[in-house]
C-alpha atoms as a PDB file:
ATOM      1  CA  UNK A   1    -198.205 -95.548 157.073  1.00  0.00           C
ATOM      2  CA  UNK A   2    -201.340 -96.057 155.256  1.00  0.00           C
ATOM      3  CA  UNK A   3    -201.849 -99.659 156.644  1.00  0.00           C
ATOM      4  CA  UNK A   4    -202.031 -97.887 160.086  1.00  0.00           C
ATOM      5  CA  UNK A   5    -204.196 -94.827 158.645  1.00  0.00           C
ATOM      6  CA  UNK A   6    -206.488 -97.624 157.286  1.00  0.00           C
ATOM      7  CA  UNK A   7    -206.659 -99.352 160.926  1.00  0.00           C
ATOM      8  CA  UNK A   8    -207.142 -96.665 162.635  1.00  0.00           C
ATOM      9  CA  UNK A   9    -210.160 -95.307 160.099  1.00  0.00           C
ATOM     10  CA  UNK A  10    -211.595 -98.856 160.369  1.00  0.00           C
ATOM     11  CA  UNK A  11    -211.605 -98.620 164.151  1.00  0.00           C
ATOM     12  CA  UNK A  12    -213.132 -95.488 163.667  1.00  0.00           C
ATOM     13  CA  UNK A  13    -215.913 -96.224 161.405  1.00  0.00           C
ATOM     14  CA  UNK A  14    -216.917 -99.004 164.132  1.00  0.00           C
ATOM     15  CA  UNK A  15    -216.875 -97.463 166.914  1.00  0.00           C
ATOM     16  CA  UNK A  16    -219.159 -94.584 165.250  1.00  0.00           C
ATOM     17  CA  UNK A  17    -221.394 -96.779 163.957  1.00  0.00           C
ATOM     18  CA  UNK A  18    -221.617 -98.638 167.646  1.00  0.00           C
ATOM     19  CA  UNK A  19    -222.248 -94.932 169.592  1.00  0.00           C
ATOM     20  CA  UNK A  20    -224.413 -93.152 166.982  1.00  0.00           C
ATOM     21  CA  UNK A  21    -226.684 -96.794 167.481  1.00  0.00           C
ATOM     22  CA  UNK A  22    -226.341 -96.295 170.993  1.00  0.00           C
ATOM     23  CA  UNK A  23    -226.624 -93.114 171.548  1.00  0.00           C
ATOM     24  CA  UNK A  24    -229.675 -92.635 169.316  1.00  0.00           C
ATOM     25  CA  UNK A  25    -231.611 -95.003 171.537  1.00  0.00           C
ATOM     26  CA  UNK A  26    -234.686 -93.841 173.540  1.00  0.00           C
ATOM     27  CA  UNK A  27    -233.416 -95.312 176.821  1.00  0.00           C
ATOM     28  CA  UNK A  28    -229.750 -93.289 175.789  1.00  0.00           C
ATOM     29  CA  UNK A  29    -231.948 -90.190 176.076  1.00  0.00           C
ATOM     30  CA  UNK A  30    -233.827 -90.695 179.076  1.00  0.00           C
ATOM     31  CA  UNK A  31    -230.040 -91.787 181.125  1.00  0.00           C
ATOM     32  CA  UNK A  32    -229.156 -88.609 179.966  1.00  0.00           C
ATOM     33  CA  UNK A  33    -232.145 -86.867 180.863  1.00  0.00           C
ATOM     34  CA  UNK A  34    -231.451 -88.099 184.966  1.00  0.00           C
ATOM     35  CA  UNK A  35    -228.138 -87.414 184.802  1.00  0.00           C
ATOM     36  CA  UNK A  36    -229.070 -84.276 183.937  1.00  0.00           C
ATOM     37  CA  UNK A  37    -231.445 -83.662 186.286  1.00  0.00           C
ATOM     38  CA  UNK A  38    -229.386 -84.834 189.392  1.00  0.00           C
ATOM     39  CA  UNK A  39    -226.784 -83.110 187.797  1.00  0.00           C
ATOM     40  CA  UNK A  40    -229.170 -79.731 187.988  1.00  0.00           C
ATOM     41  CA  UNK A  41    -230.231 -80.874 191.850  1.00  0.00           C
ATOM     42  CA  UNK A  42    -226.159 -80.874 192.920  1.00  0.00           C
ATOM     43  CA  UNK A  43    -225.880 -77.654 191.381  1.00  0.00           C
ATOM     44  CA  UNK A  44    -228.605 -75.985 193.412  1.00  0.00           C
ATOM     45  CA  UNK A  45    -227.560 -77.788 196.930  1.00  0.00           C
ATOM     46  CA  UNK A  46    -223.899 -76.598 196.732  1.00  0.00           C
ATOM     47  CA  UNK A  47    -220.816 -77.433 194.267  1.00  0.00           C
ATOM     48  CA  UNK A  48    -219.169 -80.689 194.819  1.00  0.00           C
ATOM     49  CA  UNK A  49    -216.600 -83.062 193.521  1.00  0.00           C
ATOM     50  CA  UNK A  50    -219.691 -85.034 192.247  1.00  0.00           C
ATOM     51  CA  UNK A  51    -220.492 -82.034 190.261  1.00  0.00           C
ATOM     52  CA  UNK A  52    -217.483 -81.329 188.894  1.00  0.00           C
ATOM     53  CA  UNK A  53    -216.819 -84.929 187.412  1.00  0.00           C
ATOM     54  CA  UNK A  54    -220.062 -84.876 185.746  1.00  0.00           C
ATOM     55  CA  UNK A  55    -218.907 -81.143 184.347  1.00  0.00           C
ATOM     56  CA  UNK A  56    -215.996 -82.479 183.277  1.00  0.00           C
ATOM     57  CA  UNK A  57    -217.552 -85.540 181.827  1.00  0.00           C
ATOM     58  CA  UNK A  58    -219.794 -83.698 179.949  1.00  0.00           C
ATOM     59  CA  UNK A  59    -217.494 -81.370 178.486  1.00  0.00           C
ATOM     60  CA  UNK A  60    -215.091 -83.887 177.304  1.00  0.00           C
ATOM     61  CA  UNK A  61    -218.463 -86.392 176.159  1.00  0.00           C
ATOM     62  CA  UNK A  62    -219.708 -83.134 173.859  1.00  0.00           C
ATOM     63  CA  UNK A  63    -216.317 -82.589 172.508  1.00  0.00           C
ATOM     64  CA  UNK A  64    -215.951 -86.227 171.296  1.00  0.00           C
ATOM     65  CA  UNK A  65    -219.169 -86.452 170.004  1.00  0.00           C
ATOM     66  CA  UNK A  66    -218.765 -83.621 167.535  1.00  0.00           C
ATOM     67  CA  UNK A  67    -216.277 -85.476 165.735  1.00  0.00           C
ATOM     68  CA  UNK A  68    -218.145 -88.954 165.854  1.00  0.00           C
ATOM     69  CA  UNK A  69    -221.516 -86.426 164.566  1.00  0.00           C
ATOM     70  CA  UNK A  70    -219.242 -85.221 162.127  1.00  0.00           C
ATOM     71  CA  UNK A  71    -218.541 -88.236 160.431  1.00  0.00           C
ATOM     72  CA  UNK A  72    -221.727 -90.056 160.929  1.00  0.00           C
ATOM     73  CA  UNK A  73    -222.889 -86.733 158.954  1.00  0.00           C
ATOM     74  CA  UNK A  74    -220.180 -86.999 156.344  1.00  0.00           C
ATOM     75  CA  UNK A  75    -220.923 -90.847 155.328  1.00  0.00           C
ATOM     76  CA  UNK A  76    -224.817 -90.418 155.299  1.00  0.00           C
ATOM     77  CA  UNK A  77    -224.013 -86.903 153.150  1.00  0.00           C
ATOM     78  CA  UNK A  78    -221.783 -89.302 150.952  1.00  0.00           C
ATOM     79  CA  UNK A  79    -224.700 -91.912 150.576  1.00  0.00           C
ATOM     80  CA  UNK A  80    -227.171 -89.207 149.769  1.00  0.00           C
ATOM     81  CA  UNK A  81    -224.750 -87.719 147.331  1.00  0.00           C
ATOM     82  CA  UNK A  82    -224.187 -91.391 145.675  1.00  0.00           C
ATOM     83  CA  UNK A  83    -227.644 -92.587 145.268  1.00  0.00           C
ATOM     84  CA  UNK A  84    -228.319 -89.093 143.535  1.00  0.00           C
ATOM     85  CA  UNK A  85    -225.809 -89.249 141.182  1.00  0.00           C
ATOM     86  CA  UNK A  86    -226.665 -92.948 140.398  1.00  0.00           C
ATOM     87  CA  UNK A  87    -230.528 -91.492 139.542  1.00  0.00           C
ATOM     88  CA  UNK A  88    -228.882 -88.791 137.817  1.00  0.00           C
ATOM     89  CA  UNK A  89    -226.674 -91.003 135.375  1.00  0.00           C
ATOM     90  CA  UNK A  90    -229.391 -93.674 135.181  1.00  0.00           C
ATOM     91  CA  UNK A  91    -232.015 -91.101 134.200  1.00  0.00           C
ATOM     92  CA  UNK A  92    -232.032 -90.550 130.049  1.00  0.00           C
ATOM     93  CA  UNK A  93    -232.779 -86.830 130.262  1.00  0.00           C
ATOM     94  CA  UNK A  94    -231.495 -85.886 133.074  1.00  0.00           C
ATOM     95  CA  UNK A  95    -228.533 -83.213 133.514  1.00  0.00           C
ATOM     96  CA  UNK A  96    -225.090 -84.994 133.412  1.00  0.00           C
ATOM     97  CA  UNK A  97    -223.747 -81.414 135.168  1.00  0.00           C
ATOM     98  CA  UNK A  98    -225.547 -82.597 138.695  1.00  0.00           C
ATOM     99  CA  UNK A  99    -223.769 -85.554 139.033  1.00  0.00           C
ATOM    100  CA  UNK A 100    -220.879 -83.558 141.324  1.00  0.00           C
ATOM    101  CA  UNK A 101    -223.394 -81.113 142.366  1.00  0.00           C
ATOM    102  CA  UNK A 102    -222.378 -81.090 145.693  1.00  0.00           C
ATOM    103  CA  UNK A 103    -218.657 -80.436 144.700  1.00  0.00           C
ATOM    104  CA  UNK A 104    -220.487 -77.101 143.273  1.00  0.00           C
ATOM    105  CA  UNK A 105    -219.564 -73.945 144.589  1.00  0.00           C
ATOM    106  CA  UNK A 106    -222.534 -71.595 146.063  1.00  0.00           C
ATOM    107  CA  UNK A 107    -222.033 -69.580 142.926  1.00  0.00           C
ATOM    108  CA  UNK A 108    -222.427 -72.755 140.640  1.00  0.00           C
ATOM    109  CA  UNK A 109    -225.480 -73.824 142.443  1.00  0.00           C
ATOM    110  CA  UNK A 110    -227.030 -69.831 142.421  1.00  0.00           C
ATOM    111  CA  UNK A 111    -226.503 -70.148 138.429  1.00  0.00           C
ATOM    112  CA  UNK A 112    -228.123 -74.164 138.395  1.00  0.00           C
ATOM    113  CA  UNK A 113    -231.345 -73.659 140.364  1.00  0.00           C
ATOM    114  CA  UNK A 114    -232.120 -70.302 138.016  1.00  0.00           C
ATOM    115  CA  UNK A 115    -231.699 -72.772 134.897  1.00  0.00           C
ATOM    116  CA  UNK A 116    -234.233 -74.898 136.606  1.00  0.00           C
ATOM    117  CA  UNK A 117    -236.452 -72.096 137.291  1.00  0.00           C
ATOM    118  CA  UNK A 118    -236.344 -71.348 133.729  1.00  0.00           C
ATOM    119  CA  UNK A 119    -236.983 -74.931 133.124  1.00  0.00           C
ATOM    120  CA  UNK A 120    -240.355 -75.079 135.108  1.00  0.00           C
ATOM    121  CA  UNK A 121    -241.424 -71.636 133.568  1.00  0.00           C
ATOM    122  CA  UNK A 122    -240.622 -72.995 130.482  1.00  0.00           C
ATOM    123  CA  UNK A 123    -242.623 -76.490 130.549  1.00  0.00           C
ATOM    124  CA  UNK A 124    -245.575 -74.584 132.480  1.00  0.00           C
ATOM    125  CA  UNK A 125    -245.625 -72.155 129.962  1.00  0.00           C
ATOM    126  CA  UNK A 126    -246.237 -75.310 127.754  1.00  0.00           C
ATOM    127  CA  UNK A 127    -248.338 -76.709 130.133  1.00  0.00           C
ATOM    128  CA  UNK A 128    -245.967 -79.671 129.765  1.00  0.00           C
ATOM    129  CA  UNK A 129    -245.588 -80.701 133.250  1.00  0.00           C
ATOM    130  CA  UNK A 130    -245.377 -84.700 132.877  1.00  0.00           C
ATOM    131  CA  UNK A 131    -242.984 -84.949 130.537  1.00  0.00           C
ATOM    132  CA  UNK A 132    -239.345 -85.098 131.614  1.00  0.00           C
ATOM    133  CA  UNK A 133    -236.817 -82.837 130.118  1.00  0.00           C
ATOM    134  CA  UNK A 134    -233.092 -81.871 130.724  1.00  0.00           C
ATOM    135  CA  UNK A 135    -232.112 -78.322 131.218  1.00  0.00           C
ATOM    136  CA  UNK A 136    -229.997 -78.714 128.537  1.00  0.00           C
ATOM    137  CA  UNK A 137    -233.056 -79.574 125.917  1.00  0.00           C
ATOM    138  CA  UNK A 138    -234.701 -76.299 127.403  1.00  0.00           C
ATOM    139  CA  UNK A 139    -231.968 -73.667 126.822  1.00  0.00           C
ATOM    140  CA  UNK A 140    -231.420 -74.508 123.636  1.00  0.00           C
ATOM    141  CA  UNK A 141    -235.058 -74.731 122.944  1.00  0.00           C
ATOM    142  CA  UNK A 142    -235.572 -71.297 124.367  1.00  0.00           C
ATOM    143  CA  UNK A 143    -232.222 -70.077 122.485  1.00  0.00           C
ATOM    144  CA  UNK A 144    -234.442 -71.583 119.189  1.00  0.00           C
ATOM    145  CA  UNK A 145    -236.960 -69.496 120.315  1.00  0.00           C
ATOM    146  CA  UNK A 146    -234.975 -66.213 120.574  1.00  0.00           C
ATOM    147  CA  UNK A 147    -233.717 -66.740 116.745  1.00  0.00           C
ATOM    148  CA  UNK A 148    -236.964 -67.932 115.519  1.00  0.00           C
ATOM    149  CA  UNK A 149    -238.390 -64.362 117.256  1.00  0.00           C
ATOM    150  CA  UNK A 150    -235.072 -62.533 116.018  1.00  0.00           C
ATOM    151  CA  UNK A 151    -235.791 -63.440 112.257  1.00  0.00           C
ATOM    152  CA  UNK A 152    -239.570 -62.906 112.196  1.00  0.00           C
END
């Protein structure tokens, strides 16, 4: 069973990468455009079978393509998310907690971008703004901070 999962998601990710080439050509659009056009011009001189293959074409063409969008979208979201990550680990101060960021729930990512607002208030306020620093160096610089202020 997963031999023939595996075919079948090879022959997938081929034929996707074929169409979204294709279809993302300038001379793609403009074939479109005419069909759409004469399609438009059969519409206004009376209904016919003509018209209601290209309907019907077009229907069933838009309801295929959301799929082969769909995971076009999904592998270039995958590279994105990869190539991040790699910057992320590679990256000496960086924040090990992004590397899944997008496996973050809306909550998650709420709570992360306020630490980073804190992090840009916090190196403007030292009017540090070339020097790299991880969120986690600020918070507990900032929870420094509080003590040092709480013992004074």
């Amino acid at each position: 069973m997963k031999k023939v999962t595996s075919f079948f998601e090879n022959i997938f990710e081929i034929l996707t990468q074929k169409i979204s080439f294709l279809l993302g050509h300038s001379i793609t659009f403009l074939v479109a455009l005419l069909i759409v056009i004469g399609w438009l011009g059969l519409d206004i001189i009376h209904t016919s079978p003509l018209h209601n293959f290209i309907n019907d074409f077009v229907f069933s063409f838009t309801f295929l393509m959301v799929f082969i969008i769909q995971k076009t979208q999904n592998k270039f979201s995958t590279v994105i998310n990869i190539k991040l990550n790699e910057l992320v680990a590679s990256h000496e101060n960086a924040s090990n907690r992004l590397i899944k960021g997008g496996d973050m729930t809306e909550r998650a990512l709420r709570q992360l971008a306020a630490h980073y607002e804190t992090l840009s208030a916090h190196l403007d306020k030292r009017n540090d703004l070339n020097t790299s620093a991880s969120i986690e160096h600020v918070i507990e610089e900032i929870k420094d901070e509080d003590d040092q202020k709480k013992r004074e």
